[in-house]
Protein backbone atom coordinates (compact mmCIF):
# COMPACT_ATOMS: atom_id res chain seq x y z
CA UNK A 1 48.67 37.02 148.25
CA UNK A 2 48.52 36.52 144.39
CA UNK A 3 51.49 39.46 143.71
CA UNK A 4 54.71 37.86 142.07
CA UNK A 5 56.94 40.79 143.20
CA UNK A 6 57.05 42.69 145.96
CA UNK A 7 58.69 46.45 145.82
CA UNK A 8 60.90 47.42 148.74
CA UNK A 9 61.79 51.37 149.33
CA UNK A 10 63.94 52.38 152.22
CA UNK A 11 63.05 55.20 153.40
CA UNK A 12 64.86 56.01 156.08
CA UNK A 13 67.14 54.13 158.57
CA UNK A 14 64.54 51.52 159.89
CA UNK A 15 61.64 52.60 157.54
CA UNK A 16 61.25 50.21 154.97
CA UNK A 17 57.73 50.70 152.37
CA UNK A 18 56.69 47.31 151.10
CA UNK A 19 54.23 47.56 147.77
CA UNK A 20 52.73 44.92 145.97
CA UNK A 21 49.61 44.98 143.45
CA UNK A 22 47.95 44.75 146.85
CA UNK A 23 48.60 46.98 148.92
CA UNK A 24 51.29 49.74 150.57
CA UNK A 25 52.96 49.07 153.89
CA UNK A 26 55.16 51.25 156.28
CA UNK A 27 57.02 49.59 158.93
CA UNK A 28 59.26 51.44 161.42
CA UNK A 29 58.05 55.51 160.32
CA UNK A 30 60.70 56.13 162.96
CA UNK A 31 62.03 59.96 163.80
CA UNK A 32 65.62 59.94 161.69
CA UNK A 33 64.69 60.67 158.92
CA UNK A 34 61.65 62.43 156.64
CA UNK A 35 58.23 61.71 157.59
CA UNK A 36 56.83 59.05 155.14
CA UNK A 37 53.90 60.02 153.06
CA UNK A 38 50.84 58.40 154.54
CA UNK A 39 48.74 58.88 151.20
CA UNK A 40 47.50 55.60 149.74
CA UNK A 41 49.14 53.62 152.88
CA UNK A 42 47.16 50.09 153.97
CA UNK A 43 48.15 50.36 157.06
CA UNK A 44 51.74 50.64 159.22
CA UNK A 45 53.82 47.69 161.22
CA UNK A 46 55.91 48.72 164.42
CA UNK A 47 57.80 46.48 165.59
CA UNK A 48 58.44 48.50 169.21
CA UNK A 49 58.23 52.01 171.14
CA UNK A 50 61.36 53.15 170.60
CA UNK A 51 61.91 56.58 168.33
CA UNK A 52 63.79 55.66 165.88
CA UNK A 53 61.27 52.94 164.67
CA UNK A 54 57.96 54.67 166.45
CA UNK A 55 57.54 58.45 165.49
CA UNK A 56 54.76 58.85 167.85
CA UNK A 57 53.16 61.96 165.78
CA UNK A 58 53.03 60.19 163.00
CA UNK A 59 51.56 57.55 164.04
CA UNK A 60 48.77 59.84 165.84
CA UNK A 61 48.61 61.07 162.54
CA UNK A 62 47.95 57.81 160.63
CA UNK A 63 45.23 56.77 163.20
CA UNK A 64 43.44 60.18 162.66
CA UNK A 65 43.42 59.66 158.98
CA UNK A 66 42.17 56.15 159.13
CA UNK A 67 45.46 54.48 158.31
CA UNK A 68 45.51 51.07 160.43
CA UNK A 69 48.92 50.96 162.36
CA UNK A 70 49.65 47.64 164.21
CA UNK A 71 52.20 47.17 166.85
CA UNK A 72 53.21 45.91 170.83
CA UNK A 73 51.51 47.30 173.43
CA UNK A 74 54.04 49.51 174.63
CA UNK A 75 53.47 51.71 171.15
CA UNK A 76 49.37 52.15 171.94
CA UNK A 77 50.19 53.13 175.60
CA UNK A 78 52.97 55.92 174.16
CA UNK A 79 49.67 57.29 171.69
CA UNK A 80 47.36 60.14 172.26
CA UNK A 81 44.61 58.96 174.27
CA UNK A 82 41.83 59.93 171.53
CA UNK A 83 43.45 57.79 168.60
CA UNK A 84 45.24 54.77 171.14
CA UNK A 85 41.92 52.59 171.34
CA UNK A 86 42.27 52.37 167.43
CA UNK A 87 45.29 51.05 167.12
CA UNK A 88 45.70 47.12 166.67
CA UNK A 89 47.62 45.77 169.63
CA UNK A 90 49.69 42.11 167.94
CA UNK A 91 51.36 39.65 170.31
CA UNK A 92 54.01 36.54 168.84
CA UNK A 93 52.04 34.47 167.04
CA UNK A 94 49.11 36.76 165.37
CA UNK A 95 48.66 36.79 161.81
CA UNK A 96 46.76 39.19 159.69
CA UNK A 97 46.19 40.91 156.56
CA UNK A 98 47.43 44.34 155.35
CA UNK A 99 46.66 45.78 152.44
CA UNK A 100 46.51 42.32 151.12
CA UNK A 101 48.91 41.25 152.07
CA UNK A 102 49.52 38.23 154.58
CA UNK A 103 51.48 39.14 157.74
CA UNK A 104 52.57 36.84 160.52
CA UNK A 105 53.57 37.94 163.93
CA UNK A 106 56.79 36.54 166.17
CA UNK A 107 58.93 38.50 168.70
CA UNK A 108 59.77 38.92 172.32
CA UNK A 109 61.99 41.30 173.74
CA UNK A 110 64.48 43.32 172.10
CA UNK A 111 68.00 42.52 171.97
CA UNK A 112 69.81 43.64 175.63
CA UNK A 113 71.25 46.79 176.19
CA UNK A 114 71.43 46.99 179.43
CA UNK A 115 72.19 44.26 182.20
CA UNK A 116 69.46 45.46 184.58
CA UNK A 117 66.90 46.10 182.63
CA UNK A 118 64.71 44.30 180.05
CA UNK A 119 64.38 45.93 176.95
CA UNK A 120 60.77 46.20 175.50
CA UNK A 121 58.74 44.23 173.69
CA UNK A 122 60.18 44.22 169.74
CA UNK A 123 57.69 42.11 167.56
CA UNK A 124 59.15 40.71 164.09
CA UNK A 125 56.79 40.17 160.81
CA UNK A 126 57.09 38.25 158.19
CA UNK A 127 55.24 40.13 155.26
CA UNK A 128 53.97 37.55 152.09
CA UNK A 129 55.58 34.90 152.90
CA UNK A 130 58.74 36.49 151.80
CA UNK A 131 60.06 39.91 153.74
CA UNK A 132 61.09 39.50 157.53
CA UNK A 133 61.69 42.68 159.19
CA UNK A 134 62.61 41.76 162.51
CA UNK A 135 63.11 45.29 164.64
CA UNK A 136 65.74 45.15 166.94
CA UNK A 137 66.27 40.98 168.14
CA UNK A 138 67.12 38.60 165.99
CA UNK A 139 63.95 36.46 166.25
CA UNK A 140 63.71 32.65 165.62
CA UNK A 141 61.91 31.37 163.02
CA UNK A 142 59.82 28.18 161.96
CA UNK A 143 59.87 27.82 157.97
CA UNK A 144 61.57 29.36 155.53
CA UNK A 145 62.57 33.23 154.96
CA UNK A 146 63.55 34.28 152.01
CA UNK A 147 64.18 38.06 152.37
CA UNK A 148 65.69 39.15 156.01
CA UNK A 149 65.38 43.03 157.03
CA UNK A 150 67.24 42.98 160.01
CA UNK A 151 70.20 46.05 161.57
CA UNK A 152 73.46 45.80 159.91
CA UNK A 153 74.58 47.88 163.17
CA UNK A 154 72.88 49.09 166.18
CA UNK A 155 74.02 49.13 170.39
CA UNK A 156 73.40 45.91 170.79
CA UNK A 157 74.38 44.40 167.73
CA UNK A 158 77.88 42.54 166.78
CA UNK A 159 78.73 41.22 163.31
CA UNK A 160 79.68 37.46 164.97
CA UNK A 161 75.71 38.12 165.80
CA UNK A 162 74.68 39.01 162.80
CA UNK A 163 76.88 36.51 160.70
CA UNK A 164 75.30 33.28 163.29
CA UNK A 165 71.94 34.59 162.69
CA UNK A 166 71.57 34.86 159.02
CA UNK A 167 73.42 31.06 159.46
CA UNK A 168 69.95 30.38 161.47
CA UNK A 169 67.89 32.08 159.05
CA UNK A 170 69.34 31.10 155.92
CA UNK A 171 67.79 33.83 153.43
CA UNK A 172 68.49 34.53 150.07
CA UNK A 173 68.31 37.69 150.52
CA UNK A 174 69.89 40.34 153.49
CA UNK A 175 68.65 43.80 153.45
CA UNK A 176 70.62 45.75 156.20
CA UNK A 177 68.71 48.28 157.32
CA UNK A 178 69.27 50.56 161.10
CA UNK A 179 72.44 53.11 159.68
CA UNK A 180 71.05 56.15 160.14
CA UNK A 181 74.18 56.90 163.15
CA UNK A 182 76.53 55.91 160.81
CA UNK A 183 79.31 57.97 159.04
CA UNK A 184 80.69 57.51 156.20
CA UNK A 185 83.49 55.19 157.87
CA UNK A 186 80.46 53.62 159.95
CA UNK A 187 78.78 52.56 156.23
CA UNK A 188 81.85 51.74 154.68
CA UNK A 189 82.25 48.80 157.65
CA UNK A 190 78.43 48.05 157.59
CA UNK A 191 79.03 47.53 153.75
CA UNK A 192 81.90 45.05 154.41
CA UNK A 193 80.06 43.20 156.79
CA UNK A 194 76.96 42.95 154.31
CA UNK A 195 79.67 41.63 151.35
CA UNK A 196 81.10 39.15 153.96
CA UNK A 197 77.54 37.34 153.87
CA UNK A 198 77.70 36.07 150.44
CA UNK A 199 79.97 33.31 152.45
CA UNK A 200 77.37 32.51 154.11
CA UNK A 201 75.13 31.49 151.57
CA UNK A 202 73.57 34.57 150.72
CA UNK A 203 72.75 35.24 147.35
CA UNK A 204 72.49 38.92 147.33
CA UNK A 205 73.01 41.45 150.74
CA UNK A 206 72.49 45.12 150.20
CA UNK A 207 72.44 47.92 152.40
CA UNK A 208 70.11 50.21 150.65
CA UNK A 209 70.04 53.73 150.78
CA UNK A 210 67.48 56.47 151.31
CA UNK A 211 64.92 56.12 148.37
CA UNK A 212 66.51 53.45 147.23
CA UNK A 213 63.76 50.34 145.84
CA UNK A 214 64.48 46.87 145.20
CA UNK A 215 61.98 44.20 143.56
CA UNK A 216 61.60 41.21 145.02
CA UNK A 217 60.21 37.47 143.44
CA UNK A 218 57.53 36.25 146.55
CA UNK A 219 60.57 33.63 146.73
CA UNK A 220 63.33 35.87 147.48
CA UNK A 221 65.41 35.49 144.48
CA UNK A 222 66.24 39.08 142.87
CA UNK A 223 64.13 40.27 140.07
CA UNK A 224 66.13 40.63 136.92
């Protein structure tokens, strides 16, 4: 990875576009929200099965076109049966290049929802060195993180979660991503939450939205 800057474009609730000099990623194409463009995409990260981070057709799509997508298990098996034996199947602890672009693998299950049943299996990816999307858990991590992509609201999630995690995590930089249920009241808490991290240490938290970019430094400070 020789970039300086990464460009970050959400596209839609969990969709986030991550461009360098490199190479174009997709992560999440879920179903709320516009179908990304798949033109000039390196390849696409899921981080699990579920729609609104896996829009199944799309990803069919992708695979058709020769786009590499990358992903759990769980995602392949959900796939057409004529483009499923070309996706990439990661597990915690893979690492890879996309577009360029270094990406290493962590995860486990998602974050409970119910108290009978597991959730699936939600991998996280650090992308450069610098971006961590982490999908629906808030996964652990060895080394530093500079940038953290993570739900500023979800079923599962609670601010006191959120707040301890990004304590764990220590970033310079929260990008809260998962609103697409929200109203406007909905956003308007999300957006207090996000402010409430600059206690925390956080340099800069943001809830961008749709279309919205941001440039990042490969250390996680923001570009000026």
């Amino acid at each position: 990875m020789t970039a300086s800057t990464l460009r970050l474009v959400k596209r839609h609730h969990a969709c986030l576009e991550i461009v360098s000099d490199e190479g174009r990623i997709l992560v999440d194409p879920g179903t709320l929200g516009p179908a990304p463009d798949l033109a000039g995409a390196d390849g696409v990260l899921v981080t699990h099965e579920h729609p609104d981070h896996a829009d199944i057709a799309l990803l069919d799509a992708a695979l058709r076109r020769g786009v590499p997508v990358h992903g759990p298990a769980s995602v392949r098996d959900a796939l057409d049966a004529a483009t499923a034996s070309r996706m990439t199947v990661l597990a915690d602890g893979d690492r890879l290049a996309v577009g360029g672009l270094d990406v290493v693998v962590g995860g486990g299950e998602h974050a409970s929802i119910h108290p009978d049943h597991a959730g699936p299996e939600n991998l996280s990816y650090l992308v450069a060195g610098t971006v961590l999307v982490t999908g629906d858990r808030h996964t652990p991590w060895d080394g530093p993180v500079p940038v953290l992509a993570t739900p500023v609201d979800a079923p599962w999630l609670r601010a006191v979660d959120l707040i301890r995690y990004v304590r764990e995590i220590a970033p310079h930089t929260v990008i809260g991503i998962h609103d697409g249920l929200l109203n406007d009241a909905g956003l308007a808490v999300a957006d207090r939450v996000m402010a409430s991290l600059g206690r925390e240490g956080v340099r800069r938290s943001v809830r961008p939205g749709v279309g919205d970019e941001l440039t990042i430094r490969v250390d996680g400070a923001p570009q000026d």
